[in-house]
PDB file of N, CA and C in Angstrom:
ATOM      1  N   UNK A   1     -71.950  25.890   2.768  1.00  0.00           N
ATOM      2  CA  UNK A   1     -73.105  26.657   3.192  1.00  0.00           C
ATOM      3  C   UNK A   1     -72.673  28.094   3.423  1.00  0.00           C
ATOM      4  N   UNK A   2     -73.502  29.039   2.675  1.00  0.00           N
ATOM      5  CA  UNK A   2     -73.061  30.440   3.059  1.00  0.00           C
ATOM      6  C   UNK A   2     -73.610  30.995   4.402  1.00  0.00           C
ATOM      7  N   UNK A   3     -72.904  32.003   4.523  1.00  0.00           N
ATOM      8  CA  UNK A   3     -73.698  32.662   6.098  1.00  0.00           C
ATOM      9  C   UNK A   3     -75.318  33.180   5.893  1.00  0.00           C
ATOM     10  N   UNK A   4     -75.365  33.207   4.810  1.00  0.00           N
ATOM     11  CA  UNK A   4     -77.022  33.850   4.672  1.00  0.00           C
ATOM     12  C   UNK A   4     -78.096  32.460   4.845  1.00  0.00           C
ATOM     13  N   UNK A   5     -77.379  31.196   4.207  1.00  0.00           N
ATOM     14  CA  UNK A   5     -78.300  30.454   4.565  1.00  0.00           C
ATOM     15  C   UNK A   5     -78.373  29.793   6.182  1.00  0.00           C
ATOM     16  N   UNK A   6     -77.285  30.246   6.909  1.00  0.00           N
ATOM     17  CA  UNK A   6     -77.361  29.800   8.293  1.00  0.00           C
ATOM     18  C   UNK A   6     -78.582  30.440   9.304  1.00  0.00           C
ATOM     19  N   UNK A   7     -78.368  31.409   9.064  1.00  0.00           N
ATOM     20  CA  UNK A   7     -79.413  32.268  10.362  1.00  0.00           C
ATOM     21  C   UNK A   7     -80.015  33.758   9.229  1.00  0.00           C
ATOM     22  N   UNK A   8     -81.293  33.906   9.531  1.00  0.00           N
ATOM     23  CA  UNK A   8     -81.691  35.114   9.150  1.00  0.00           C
ATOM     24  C   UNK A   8     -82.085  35.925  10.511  1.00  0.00           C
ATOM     25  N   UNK A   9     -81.442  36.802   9.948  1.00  0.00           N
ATOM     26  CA  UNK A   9     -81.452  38.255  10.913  1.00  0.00           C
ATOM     27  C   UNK A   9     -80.603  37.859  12.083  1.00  0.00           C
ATOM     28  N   UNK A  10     -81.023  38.280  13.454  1.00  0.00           N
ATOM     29  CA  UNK A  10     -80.342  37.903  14.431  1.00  0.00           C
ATOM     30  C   UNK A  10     -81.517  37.218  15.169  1.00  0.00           C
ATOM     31  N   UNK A  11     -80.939  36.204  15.689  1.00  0.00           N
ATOM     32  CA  UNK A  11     -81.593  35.120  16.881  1.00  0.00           C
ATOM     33  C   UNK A  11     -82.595  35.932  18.147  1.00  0.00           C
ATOM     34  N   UNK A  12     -83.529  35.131  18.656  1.00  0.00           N
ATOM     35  CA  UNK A  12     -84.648  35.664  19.615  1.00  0.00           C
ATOM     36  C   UNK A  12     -83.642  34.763  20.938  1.00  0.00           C
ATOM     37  N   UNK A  13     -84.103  35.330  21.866  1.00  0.00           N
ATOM     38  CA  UNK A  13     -83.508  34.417  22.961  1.00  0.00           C
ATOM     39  C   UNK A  13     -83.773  33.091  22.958  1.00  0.00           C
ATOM     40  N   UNK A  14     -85.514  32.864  22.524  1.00  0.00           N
ATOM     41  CA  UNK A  14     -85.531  31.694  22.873  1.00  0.00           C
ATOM     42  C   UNK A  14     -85.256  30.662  21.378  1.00  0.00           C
ATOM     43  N   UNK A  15     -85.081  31.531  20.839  1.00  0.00           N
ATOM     44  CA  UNK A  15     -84.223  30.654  19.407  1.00  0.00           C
ATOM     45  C   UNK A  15     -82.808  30.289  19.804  1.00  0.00           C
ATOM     46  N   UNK A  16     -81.692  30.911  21.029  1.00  0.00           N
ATOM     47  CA  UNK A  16     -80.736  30.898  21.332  1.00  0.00           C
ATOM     48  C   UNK A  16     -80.777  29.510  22.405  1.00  0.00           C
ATOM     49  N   UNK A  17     -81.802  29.877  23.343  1.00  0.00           N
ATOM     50  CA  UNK A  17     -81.889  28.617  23.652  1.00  0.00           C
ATOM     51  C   UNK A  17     -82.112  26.948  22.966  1.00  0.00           C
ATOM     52  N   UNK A  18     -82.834  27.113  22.081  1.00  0.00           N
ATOM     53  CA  UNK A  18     -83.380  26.405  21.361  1.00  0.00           C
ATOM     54  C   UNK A  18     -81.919  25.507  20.941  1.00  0.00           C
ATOM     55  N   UNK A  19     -81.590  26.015  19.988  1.00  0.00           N
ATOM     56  CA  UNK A  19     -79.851  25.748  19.350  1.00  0.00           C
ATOM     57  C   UNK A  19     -79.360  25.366  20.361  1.00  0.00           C
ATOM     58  N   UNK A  20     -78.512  26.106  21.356  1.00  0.00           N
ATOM     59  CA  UNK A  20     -77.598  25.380  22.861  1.00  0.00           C
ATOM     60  C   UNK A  20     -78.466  24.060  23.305  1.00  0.00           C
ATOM     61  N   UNK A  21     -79.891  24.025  23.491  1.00  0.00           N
ATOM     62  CA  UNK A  21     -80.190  22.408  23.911  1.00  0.00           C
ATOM     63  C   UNK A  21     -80.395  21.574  22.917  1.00  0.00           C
ATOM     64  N   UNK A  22     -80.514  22.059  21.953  1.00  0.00           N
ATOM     65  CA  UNK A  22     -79.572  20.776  20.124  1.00  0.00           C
ATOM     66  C   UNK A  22     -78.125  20.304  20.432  1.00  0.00           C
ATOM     67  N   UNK A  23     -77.796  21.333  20.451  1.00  0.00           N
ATOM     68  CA  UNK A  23     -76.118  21.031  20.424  1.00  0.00           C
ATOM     69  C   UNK A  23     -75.868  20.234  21.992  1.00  0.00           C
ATOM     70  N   UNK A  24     -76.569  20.084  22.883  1.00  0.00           N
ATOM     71  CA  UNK A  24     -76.394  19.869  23.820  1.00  0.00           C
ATOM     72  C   UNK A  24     -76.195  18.574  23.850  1.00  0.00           C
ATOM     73  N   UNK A  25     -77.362  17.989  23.717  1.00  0.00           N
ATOM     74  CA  UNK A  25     -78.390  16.826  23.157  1.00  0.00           C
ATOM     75  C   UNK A  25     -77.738  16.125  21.680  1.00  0.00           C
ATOM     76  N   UNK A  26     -77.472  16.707  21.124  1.00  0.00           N
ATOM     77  CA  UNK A  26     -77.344  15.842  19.723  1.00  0.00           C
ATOM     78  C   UNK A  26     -75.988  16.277  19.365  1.00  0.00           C
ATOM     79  N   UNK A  27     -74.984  17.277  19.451  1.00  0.00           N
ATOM     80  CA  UNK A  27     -74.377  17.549  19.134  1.00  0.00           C
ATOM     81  C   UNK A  27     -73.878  18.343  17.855  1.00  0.00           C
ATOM     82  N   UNK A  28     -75.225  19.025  17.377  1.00  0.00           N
ATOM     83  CA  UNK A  28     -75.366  19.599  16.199  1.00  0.00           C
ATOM     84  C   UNK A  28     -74.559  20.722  15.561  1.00  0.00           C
ATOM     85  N   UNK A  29     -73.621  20.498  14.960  1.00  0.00           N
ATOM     86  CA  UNK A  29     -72.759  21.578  14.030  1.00  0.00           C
ATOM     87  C   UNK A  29     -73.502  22.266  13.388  1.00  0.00           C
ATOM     88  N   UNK A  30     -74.670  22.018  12.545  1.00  0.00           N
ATOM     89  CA  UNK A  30     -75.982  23.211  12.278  1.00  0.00           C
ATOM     90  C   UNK A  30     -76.383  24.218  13.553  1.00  0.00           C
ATOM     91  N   UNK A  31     -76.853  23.667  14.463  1.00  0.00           N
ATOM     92  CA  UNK A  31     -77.188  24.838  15.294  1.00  0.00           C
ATOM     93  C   UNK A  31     -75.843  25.496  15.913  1.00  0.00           C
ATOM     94  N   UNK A  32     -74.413  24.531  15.910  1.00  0.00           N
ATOM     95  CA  UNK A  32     -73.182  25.834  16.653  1.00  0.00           C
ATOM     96  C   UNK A  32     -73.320  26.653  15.475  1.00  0.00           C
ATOM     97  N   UNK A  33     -73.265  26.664  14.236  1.00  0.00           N
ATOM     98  CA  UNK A  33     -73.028  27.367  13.498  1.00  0.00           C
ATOM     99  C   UNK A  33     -73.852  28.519  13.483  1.00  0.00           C
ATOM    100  N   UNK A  34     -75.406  28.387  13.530  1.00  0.00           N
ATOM    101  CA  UNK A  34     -75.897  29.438  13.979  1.00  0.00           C
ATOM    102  C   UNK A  34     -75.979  29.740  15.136  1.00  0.00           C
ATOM    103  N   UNK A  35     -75.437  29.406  15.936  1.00  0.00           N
ATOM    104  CA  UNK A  35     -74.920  30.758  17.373  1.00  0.00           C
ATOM    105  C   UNK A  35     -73.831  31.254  16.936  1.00  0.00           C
ATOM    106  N   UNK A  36     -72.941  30.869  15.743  1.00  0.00           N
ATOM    107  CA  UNK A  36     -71.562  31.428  16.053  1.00  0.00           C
ATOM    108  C   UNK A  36     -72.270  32.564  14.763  1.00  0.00           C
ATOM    109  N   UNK A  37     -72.814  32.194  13.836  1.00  0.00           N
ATOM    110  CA  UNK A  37     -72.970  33.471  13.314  1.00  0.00           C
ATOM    111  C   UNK A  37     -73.647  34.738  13.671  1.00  0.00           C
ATOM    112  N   UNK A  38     -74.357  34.026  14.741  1.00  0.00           N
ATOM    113  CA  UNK A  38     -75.701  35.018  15.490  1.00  0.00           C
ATOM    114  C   UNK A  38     -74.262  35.891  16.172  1.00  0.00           C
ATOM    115  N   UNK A  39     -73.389  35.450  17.107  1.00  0.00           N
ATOM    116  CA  UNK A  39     -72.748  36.086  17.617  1.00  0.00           C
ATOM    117  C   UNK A  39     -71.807  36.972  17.444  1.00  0.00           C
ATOM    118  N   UNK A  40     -71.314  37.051  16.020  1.00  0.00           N
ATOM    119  CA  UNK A  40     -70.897  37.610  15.260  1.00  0.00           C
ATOM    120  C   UNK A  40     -71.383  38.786  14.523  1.00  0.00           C
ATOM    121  N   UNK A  41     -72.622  38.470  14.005  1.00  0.00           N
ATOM    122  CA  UNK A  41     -73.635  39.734  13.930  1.00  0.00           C
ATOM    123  C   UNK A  41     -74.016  40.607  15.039  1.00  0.00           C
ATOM    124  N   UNK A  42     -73.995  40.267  16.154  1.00  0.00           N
ATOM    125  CA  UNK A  42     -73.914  40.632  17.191  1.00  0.00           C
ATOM    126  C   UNK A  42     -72.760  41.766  17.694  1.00  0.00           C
ATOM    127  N   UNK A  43     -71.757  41.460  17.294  1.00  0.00           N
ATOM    128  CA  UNK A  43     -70.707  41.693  17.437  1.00  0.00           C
ATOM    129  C   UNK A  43     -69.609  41.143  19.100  1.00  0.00           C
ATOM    130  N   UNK A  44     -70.647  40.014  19.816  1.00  0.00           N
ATOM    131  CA  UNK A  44     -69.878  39.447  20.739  1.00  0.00           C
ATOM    132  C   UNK A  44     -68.870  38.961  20.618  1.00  0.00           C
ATOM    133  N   UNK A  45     -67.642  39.538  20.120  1.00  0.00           N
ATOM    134  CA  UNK A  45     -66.295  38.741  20.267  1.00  0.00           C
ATOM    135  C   UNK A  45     -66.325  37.747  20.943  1.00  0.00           C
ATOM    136  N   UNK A  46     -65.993  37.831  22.266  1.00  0.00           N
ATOM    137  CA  UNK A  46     -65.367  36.650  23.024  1.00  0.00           C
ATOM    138  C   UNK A  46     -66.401  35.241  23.072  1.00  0.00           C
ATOM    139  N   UNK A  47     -67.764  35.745  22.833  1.00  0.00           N
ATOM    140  CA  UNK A  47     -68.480  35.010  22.866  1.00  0.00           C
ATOM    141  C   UNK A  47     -68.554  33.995  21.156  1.00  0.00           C
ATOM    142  N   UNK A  48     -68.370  34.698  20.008  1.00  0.00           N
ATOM    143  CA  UNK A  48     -68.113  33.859  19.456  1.00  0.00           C
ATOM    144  C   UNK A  48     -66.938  33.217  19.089  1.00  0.00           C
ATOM    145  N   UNK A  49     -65.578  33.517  19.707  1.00  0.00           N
ATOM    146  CA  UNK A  49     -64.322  32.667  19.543  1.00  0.00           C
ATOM    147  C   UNK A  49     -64.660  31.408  20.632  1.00  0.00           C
ATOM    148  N   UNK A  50     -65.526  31.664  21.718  1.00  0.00           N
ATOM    149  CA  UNK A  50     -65.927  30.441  22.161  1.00  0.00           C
ATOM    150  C   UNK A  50     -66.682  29.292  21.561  1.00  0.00           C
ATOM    151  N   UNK A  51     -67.859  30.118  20.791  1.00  0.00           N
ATOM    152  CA  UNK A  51     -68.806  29.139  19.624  1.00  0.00           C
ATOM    153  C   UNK A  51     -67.631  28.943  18.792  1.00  0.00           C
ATOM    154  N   UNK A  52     -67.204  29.659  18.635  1.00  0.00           N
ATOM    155  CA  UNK A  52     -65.953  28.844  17.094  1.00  0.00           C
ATOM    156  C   UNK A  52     -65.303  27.919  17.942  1.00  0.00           C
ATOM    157  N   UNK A  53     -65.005  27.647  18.787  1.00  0.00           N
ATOM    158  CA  UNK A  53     -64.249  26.468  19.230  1.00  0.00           C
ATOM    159  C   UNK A  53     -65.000  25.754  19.054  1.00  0.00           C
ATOM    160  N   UNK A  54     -66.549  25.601  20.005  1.00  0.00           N
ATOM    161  CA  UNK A  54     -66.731  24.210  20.257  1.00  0.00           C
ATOM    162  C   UNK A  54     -67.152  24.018  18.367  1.00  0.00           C
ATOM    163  N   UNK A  55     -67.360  25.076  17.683  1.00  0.00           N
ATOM    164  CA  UNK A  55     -67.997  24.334  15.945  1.00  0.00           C
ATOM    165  C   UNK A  55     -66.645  23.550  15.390  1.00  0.00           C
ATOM    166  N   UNK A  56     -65.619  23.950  16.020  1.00  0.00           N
ATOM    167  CA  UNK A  56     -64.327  23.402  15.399  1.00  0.00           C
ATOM    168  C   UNK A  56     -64.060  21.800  15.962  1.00  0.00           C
ATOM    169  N   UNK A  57     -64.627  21.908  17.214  1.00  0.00           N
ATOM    170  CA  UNK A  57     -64.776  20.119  17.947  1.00  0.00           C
ATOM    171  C   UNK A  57     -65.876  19.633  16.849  1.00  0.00           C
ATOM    172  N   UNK A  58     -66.701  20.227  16.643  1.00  0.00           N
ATOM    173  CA  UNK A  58     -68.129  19.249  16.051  1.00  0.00           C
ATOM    174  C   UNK A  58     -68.107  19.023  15.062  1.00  0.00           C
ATOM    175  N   UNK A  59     -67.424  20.127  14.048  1.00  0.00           N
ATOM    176  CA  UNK A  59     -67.336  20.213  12.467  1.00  0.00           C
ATOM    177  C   UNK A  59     -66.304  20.835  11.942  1.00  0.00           C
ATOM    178  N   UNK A  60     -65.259  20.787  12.109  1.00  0.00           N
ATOM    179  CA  UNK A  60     -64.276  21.655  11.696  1.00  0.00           C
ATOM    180  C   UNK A  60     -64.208  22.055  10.529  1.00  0.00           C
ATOM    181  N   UNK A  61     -64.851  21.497   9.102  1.00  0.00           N
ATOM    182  CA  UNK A  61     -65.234  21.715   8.083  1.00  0.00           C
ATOM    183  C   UNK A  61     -66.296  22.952   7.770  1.00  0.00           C
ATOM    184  N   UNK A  62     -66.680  23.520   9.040  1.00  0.00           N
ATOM    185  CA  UNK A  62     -67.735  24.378   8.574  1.00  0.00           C
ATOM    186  C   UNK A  62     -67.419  25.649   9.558  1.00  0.00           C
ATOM    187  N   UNK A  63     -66.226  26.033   9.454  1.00  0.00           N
ATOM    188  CA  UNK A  63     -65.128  26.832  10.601  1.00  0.00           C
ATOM    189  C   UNK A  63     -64.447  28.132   9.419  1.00  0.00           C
ATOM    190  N   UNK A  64     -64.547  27.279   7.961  1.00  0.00           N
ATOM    191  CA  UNK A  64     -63.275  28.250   7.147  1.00  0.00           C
ATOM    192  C   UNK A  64     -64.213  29.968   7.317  1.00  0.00           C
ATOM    193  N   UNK A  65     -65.360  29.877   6.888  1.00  0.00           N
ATOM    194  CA  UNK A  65     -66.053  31.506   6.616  1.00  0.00           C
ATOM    195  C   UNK A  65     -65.800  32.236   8.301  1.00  0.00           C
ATOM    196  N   UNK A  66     -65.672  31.479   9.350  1.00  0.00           N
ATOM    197  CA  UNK A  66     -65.280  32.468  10.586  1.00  0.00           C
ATOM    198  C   UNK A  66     -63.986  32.162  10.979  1.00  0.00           C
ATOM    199  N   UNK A  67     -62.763  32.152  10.225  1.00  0.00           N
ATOM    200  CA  UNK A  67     -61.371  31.798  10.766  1.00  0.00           C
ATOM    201  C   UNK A  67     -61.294  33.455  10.523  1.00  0.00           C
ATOM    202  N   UNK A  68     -61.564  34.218   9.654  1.00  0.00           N
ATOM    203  CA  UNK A  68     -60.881  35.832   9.873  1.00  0.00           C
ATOM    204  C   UNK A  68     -61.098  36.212  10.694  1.00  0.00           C
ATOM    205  N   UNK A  69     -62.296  36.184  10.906  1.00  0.00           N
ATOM    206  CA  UNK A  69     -63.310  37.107  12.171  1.00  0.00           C
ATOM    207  C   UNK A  69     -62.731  36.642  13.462  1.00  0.00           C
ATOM    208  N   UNK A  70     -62.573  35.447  13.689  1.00  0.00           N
ATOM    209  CA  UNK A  70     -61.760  35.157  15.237  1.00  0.00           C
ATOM    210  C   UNK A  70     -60.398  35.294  15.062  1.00  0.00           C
ATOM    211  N   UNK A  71     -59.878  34.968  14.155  1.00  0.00           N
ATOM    212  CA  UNK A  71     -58.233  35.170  14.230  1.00  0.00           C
ATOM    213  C   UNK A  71     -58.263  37.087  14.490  1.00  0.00           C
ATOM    214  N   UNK A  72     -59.297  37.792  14.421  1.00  0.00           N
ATOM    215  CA  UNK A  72     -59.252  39.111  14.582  1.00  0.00           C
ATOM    216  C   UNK A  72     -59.207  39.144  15.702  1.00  0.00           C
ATOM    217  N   UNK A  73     -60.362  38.514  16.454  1.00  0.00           N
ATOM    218  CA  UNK A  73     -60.873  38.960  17.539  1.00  0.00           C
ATOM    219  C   UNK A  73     -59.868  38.255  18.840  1.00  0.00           C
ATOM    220  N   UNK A  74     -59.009  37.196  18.315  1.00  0.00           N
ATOM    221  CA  UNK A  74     -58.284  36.440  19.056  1.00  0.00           C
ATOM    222  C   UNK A  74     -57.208  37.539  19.358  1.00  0.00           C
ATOM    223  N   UNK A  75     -56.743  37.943  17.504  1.00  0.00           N
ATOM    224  CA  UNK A  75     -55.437  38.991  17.945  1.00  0.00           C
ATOM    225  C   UNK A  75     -55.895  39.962  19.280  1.00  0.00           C
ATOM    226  N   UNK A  76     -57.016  40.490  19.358  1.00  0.00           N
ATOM    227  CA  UNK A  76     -57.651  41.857  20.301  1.00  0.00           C
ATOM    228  C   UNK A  76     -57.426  41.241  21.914  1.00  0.00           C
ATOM    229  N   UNK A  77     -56.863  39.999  21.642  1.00  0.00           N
ATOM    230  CA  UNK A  77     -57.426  39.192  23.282  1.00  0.00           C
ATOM    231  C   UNK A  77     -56.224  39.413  23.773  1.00  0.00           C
ATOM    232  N   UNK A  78     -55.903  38.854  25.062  1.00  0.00           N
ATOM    233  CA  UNK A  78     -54.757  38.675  25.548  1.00  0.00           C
ATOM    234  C   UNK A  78     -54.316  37.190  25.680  1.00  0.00           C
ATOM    235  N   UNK A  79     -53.026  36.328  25.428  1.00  0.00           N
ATOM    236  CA  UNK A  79     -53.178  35.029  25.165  1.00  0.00           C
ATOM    237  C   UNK A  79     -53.835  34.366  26.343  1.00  0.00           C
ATOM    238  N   UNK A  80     -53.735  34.990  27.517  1.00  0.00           N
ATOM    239  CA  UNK A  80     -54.712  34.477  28.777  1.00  0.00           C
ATOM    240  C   UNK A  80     -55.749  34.060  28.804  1.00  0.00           C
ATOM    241  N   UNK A  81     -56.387  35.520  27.845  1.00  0.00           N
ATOM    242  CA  UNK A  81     -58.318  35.365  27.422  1.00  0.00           C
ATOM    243  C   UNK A  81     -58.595  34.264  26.375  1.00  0.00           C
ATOM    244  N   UNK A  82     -57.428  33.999  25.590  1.00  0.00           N
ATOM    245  CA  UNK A  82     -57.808  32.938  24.864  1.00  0.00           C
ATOM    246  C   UNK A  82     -57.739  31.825  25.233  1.00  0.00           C
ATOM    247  N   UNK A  83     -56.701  31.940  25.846  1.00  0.00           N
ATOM    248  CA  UNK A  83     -56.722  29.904  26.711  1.00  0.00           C
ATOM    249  C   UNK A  83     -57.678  29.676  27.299  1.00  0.00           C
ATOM    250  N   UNK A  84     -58.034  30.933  27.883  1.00  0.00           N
ATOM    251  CA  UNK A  84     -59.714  30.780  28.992  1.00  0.00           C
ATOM    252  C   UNK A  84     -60.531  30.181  27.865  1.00  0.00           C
ATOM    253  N   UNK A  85     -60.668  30.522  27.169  1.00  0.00           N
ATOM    254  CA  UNK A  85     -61.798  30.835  26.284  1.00  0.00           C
ATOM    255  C   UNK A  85     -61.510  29.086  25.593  1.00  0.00           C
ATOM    256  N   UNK A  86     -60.421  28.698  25.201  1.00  0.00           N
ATOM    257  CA  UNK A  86     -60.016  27.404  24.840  1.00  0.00           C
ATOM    258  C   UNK A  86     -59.853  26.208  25.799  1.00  0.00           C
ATOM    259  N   UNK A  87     -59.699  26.755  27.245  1.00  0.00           N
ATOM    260  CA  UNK A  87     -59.966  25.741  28.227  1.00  0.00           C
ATOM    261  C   UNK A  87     -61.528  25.574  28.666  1.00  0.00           C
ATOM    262  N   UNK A  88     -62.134  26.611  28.708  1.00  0.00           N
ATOM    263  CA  UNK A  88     -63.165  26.655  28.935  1.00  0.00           C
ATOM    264  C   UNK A  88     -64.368  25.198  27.749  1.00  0.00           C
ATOM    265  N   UNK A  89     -63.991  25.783  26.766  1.00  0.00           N
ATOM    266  CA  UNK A  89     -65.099  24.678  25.851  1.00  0.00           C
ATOM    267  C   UNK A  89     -64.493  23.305  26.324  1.00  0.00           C
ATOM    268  N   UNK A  90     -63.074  23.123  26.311  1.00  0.00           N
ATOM    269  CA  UNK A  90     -62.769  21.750  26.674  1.00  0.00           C
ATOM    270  C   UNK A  90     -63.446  21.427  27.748  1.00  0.00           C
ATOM    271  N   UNK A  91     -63.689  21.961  28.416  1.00  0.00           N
ATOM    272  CA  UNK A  91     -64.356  21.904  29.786  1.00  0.00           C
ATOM    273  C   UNK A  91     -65.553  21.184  29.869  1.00  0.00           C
ATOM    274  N   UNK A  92     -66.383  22.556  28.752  1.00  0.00           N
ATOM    275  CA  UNK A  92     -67.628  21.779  28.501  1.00  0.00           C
ATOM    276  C   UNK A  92     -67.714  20.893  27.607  1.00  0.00           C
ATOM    277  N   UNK A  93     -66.953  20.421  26.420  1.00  0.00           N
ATOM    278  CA  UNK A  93     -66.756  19.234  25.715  1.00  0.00           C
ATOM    279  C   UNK A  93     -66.648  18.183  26.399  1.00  0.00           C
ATOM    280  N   UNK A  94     -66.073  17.999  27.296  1.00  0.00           N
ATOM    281  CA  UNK A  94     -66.114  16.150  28.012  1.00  0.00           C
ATOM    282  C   UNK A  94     -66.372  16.460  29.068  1.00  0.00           C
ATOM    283  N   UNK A  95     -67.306  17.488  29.780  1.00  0.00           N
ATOM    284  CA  UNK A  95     -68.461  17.533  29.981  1.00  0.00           C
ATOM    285  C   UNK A  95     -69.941  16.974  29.786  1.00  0.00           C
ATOM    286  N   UNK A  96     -69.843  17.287  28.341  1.00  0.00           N
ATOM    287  CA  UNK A  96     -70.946  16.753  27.458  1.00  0.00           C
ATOM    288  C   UNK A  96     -71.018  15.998  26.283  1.00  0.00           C
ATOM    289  N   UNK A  97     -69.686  15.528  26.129  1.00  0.00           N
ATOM    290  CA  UNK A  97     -69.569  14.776  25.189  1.00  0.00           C
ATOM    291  C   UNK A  97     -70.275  13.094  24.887  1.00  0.00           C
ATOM    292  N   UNK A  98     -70.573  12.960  26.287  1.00  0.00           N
ATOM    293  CA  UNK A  98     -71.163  11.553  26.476  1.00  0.00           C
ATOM    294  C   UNK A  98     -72.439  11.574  26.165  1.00  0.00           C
ATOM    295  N   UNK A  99     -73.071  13.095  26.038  1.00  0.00           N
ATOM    296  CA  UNK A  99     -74.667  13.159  25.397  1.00  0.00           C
ATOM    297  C   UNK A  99     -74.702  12.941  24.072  1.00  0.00           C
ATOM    298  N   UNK A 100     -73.680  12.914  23.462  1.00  0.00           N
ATOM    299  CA  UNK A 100     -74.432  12.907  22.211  1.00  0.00           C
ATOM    300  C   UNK A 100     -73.098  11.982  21.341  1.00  0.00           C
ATOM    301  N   UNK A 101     -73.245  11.656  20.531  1.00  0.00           N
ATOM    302  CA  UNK A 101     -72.509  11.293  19.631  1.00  0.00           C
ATOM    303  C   UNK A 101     -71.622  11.224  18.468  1.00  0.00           C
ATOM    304  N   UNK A 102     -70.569  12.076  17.967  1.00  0.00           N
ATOM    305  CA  UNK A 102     -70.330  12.182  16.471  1.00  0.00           C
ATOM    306  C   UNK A 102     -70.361  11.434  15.324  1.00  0.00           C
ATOM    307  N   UNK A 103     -70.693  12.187  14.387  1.00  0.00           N
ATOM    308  CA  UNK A 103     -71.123  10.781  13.272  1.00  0.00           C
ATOM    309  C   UNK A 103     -69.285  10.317  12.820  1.00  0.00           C
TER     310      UNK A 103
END
Protein backbone atom coordinates (compact mmCIF):
# COMPACT_ATOMS: atom_id res chain seq x y z
CA UNK A 1 0.00 0.00 0.00
CA UNK A 2 1.41 3.39 -0.94
CA UNK A 3 1.25 6.44 1.35
CA UNK A 4 -1.24 8.18 -0.95
CA UNK A 5 -3.62 5.46 -0.58
CA UNK A 6 -3.43 5.59 3.31
CA UNK A 7 -4.70 9.05 4.33
CA UNK A 8 -5.65 12.02 2.08
CA UNK A 9 -4.51 15.28 3.14
CA UNK A 10 -4.03 15.58 6.80
CA UNK A 11 -6.48 14.11 9.48
CA UNK A 12 -9.44 16.32 11.34
CA UNK A 13 -9.23 15.75 15.04
CA UNK A 14 -12.07 13.88 15.13
CA UNK A 15 -10.81 11.58 12.31
CA UNK A 16 -7.72 11.23 14.82
CA UNK A 17 -9.88 10.15 17.29
CA UNK A 18 -11.78 7.99 15.27
CA UNK A 19 -8.51 5.73 14.22
CA UNK A 20 -6.97 5.64 18.12
CA UNK A 21 -10.56 4.05 19.23
CA UNK A 22 -10.12 1.33 16.09
CA UNK A 23 -6.86 0.56 17.04
CA UNK A 24 -7.94 0.52 20.47
CA UNK A 25 -10.80 -1.80 20.09
CA UNK A 26 -9.77 -3.96 17.24
CA UNK A 27 -6.34 -3.51 16.92
CA UNK A 28 -6.17 -2.14 13.47
CA UNK A 29 -2.79 -1.75 11.51
CA UNK A 30 -4.98 0.26 8.82
CA UNK A 31 -5.88 2.95 11.10
CA UNK A 32 -1.98 2.97 13.01
CA UNK A 33 -0.91 3.45 9.70
CA UNK A 34 -2.88 6.36 9.12
CA UNK A 35 -1.91 8.18 12.27
CA UNK A 36 1.59 7.37 11.56
CA UNK A 37 1.35 8.92 8.21
CA UNK A 38 -0.89 11.78 9.39
CA UNK A 39 1.97 12.41 11.80
CA UNK A 40 4.51 12.56 9.60
CA UNK A 41 2.89 14.99 7.31
CA UNK A 42 2.57 16.79 10.17
CA UNK A 43 5.89 16.81 10.84
CA UNK A 44 5.46 15.41 14.65
CA UNK A 45 8.58 13.51 15.09
CA UNK A 46 8.36 12.08 18.36
CA UNK A 47 4.91 11.53 17.92
CA UNK A 48 5.25 9.43 14.99
CA UNK A 49 8.33 7.18 16.12
CA UNK A 50 5.73 6.38 18.77
CA UNK A 51 2.90 5.40 16.03
CA UNK A 52 5.74 3.54 14.27
CA UNK A 53 6.22 1.43 17.17
CA UNK A 54 2.99 0.45 18.13
CA UNK A 55 2.38 -0.23 13.73
CA UNK A 56 5.51 -2.38 14.17
CA UNK A 57 3.61 -4.52 17.21
CA UNK A 58 0.42 -4.78 14.90
CA UNK A 59 1.93 -5.13 11.44
CA UNK A 60 5.37 -5.00 11.02
CA UNK A 61 4.94 -5.63 7.36
CA UNK A 62 3.52 -2.29 6.74
CA UNK A 63 6.57 -0.32 8.68
CA UNK A 64 9.20 -0.57 5.46
CA UNK A 65 7.85 3.12 3.68
CA UNK A 66 8.44 4.84 7.42
CA UNK A 67 11.80 3.05 8.54
CA UNK A 68 13.80 6.32 6.92
CA UNK A 69 11.73 8.87 8.33
CA UNK A 70 12.10 7.45 12.00
CA UNK A 71 15.50 6.08 11.77
CA UNK A 72 15.92 10.07 11.04
CA UNK A 73 14.01 11.26 13.56
CA UNK A 74 15.33 8.57 16.09
CA UNK A 75 19.01 9.68 15.06
CA UNK A 76 17.70 13.63 16.23
CA UNK A 77 16.60 11.96 19.70
CA UNK A 78 18.61 11.27 22.53
CA UNK A 79 18.82 7.35 23.28
CA UNK A 80 16.77 8.32 26.52
CA UNK A 81 13.91 9.89 24.29
CA UNK A 82 13.82 6.83 22.48
CA UNK A 83 13.52 4.23 25.13
CA UNK A 84 10.79 6.60 26.50
CA UNK A 85 9.20 6.56 23.47
CA UNK A 86 9.80 2.49 23.20
CA UNK A 87 8.85 1.89 26.80
CA UNK A 88 6.13 3.92 26.62
CA UNK A 89 4.00 1.89 23.70
CA UNK A 90 5.01 -1.28 25.60
CA UNK A 91 3.23 0.21 28.21
CA UNK A 92 0.30 0.78 26.34
CA UNK A 93 0.54 -2.57 24.41
CA UNK A 94 -0.25 -4.95 27.40
CA UNK A 95 -2.16 -2.41 28.50
CA UNK A 96 -4.44 -3.03 25.74
CA UNK A 97 -3.60 -5.88 24.29
CA UNK A 98 -6.38 -7.96 25.89
CA UNK A 99 -8.93 -5.69 23.78
CA UNK A 100 -8.42 -6.86 20.85
CA UNK A 101 -6.90 -9.64 19.13
CA UNK A 102 -4.19 -10.39 16.37
CA UNK A 103 -5.04 -12.29 13.46
Amino acid sequence: MHEEDVVRLLLTRQEIRRLKKEIATTGSAQAAEQLLVDSTRKGHDKLALHRYALLRRLDPTRCAAFEGYCSAVAASLSPEDIQRAFEHMDRVWNTRALSFRQP
